[in-house]
N, C-alpha and C. Protein backbone atom coordinates (compact mmCIF):
# COMPACT_ATOMS: atom_id res chain seq x y z
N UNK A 1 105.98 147.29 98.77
CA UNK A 1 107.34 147.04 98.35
C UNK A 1 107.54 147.66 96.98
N UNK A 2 108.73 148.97 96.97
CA UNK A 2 108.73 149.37 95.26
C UNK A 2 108.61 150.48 95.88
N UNK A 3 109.22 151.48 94.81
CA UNK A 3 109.37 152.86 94.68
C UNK A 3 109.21 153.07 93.17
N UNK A 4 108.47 154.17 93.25
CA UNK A 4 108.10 153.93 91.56
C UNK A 4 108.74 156.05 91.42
N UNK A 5 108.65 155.57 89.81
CA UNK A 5 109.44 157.31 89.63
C UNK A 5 108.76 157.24 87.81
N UNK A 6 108.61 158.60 87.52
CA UNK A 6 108.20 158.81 86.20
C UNK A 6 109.39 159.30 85.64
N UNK A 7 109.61 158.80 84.22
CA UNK A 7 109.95 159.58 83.49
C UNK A 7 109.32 160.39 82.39
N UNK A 8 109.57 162.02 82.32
CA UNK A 8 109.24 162.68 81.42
C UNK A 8 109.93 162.89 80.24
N UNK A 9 110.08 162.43 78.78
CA UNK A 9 110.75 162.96 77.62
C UNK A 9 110.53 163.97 77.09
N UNK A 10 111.29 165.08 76.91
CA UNK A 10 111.00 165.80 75.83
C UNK A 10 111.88 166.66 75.19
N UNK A 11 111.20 166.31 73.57
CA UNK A 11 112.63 165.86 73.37
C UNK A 11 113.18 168.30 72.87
N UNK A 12 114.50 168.13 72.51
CA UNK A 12 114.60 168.99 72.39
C UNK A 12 114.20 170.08 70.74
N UNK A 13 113.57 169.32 70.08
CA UNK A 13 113.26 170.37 69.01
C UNK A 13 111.81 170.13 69.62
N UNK A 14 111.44 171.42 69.70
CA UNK A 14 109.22 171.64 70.28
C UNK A 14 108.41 171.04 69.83
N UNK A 15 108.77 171.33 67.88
CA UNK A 15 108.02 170.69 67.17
C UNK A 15 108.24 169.19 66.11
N UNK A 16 108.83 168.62 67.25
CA UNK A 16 109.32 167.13 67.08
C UNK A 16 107.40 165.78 66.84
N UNK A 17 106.82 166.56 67.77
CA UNK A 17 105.63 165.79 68.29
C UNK A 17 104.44 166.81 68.05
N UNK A 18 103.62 166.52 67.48
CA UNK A 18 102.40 167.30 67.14
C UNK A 18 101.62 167.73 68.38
N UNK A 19 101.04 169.24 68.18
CA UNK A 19 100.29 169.60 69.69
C UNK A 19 99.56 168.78 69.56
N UNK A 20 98.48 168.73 71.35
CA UNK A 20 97.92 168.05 71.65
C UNK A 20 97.35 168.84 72.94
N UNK A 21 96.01 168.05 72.93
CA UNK A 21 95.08 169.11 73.98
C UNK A 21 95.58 168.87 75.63
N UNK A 22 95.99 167.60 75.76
CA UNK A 22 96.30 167.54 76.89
C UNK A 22 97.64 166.14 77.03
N UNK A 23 98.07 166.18 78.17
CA UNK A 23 98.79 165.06 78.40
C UNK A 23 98.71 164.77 79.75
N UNK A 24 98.95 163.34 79.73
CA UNK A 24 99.06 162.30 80.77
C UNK A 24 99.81 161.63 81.19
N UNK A 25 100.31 161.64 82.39
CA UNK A 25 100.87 160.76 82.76
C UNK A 25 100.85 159.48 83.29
N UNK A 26 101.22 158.13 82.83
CA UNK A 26 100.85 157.19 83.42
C UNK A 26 101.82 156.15 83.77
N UNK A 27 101.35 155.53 84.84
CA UNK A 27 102.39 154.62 85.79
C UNK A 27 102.00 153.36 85.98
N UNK A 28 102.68 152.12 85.47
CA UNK A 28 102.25 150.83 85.03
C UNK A 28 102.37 150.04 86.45
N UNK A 29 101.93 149.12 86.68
CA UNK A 29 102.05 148.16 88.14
C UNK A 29 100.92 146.71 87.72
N UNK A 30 101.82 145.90 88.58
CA UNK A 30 100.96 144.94 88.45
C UNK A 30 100.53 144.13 90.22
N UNK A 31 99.46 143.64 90.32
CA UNK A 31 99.27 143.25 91.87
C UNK A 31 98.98 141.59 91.76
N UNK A 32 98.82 140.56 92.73
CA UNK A 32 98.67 139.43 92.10
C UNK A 32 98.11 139.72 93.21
N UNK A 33 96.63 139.33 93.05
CA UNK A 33 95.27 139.05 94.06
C UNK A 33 95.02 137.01 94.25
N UNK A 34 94.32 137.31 95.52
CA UNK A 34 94.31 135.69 95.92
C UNK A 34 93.46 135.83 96.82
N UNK A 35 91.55 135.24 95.94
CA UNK A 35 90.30 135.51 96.38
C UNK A 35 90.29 136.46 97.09
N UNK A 36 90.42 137.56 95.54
CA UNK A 36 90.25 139.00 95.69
C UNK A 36 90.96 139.85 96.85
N UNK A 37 92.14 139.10 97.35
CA UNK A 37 92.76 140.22 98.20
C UNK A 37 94.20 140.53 97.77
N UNK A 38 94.95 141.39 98.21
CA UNK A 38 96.17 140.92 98.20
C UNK A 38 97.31 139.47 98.55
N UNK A 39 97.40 138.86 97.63
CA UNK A 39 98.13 137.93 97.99
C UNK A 39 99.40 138.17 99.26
N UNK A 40 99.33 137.06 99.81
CA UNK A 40 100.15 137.31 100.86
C UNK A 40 101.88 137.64 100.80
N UNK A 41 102.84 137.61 101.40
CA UNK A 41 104.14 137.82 101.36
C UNK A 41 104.67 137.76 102.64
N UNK A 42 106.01 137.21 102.87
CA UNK A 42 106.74 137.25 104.52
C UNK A 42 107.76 138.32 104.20
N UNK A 43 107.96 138.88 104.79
CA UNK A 43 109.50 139.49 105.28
C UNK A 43 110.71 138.45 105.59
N UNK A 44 110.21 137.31 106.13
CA UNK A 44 111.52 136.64 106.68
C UNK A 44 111.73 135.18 105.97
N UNK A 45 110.61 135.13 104.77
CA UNK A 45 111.16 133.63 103.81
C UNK A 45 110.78 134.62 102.46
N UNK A 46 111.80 133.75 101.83
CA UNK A 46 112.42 134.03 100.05
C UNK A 46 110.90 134.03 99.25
N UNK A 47 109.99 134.75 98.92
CA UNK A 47 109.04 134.71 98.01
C UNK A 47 108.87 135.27 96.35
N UNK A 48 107.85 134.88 96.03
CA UNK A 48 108.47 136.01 94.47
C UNK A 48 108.29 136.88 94.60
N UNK A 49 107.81 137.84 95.68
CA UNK A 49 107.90 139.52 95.77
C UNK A 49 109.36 139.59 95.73
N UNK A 50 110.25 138.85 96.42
CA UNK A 50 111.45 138.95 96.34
C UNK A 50 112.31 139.09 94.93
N UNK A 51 111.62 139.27 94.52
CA UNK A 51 112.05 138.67 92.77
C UNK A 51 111.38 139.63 92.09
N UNK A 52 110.65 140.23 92.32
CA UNK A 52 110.16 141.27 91.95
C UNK A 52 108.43 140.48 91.37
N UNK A 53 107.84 142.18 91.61
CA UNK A 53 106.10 141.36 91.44
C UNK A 53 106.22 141.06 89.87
N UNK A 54 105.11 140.03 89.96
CA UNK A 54 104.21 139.47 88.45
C UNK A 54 102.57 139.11 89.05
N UNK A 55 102.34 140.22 88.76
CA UNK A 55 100.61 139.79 89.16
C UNK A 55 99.96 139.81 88.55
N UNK A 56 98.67 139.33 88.38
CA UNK A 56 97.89 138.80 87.49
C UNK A 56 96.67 139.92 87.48
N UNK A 57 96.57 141.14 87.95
CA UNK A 57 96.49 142.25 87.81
C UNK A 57 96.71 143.48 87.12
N UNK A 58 97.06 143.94 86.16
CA UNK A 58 97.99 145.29 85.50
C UNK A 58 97.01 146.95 86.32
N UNK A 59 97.48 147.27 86.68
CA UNK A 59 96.90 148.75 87.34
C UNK A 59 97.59 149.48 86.40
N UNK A 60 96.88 150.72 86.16
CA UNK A 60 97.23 151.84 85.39
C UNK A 60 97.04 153.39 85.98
N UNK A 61 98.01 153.82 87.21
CA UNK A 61 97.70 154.62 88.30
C UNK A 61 96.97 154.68 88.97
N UNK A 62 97.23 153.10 88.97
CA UNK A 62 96.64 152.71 90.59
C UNK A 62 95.21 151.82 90.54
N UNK A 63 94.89 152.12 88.97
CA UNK A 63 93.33 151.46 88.62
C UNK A 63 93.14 150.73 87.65
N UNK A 64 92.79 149.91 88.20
CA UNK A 64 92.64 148.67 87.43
C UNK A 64 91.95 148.80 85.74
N UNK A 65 91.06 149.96 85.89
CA UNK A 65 90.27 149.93 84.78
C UNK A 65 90.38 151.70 84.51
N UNK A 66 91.08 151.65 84.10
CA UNK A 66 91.53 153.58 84.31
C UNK A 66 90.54 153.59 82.50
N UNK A 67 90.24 155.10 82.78
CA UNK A 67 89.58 155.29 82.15
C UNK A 67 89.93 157.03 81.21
N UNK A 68 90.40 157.37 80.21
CA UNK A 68 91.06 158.81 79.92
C UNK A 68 89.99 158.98 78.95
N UNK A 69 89.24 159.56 79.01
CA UNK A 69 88.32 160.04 78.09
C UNK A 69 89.15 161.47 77.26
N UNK A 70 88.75 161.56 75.85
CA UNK A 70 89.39 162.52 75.14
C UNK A 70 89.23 163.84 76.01
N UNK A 71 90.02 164.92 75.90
CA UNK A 71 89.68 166.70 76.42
C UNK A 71 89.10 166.91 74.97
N UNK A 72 88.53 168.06 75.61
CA UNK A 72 87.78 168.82 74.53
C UNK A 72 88.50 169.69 73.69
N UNK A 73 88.52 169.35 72.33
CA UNK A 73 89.22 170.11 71.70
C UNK A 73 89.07 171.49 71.57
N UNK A 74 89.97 171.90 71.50
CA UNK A 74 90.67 173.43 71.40
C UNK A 74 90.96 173.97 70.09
N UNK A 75 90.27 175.06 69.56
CA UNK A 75 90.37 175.92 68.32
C UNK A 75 91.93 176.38 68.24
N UNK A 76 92.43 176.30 67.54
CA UNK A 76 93.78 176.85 67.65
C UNK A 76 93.80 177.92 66.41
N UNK A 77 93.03 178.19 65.67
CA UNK A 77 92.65 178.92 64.81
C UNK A 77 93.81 178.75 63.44
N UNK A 78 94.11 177.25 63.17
CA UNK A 78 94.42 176.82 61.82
C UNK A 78 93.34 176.12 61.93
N UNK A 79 93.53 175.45 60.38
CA UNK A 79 92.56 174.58 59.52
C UNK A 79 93.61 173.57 58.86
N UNK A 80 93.01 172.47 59.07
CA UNK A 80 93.83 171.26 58.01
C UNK A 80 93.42 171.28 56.31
């Protein structure tokens, strides 16, 4: 249940936001588990899926324990 959609900003001066080696996108969700499964839901009585989820879960594309390790930086040939 849910349709999910990203938004991308950006904004219109380039150098608004400092480069950066890489970017990510990420998509927030939450699941409410019940001894470790998906908690249940009807189609045909009023539940709080109906109401939209609150689970006791947070996923972070899709994973529970997402993990973004830094990219390897890139010489850009300035110096600070």
């Amino acid at each position: 249940m849910g349709l999910y959609g990203t938004i991308v900003v950006e904004p219109t001066d380039p150098d608004y936001w400092p480069p950066v080696n890489r970017e990510i996108t990420l998509t927030l969700d939450d699941i409410l588990l019940t001894d470790g499964t998906v908690a249940p839901f009807s189609r045909t009585q009023t539940t709080h899926t109906a109401m939209g989820r609150f689970g006791d879960v947070l996923l972070v594309n899709g994973d529970p324990n997402l993990l973004c390790p830094p990219a390897p930086a890139r010489s850009t040939g300035s110096t600070w």
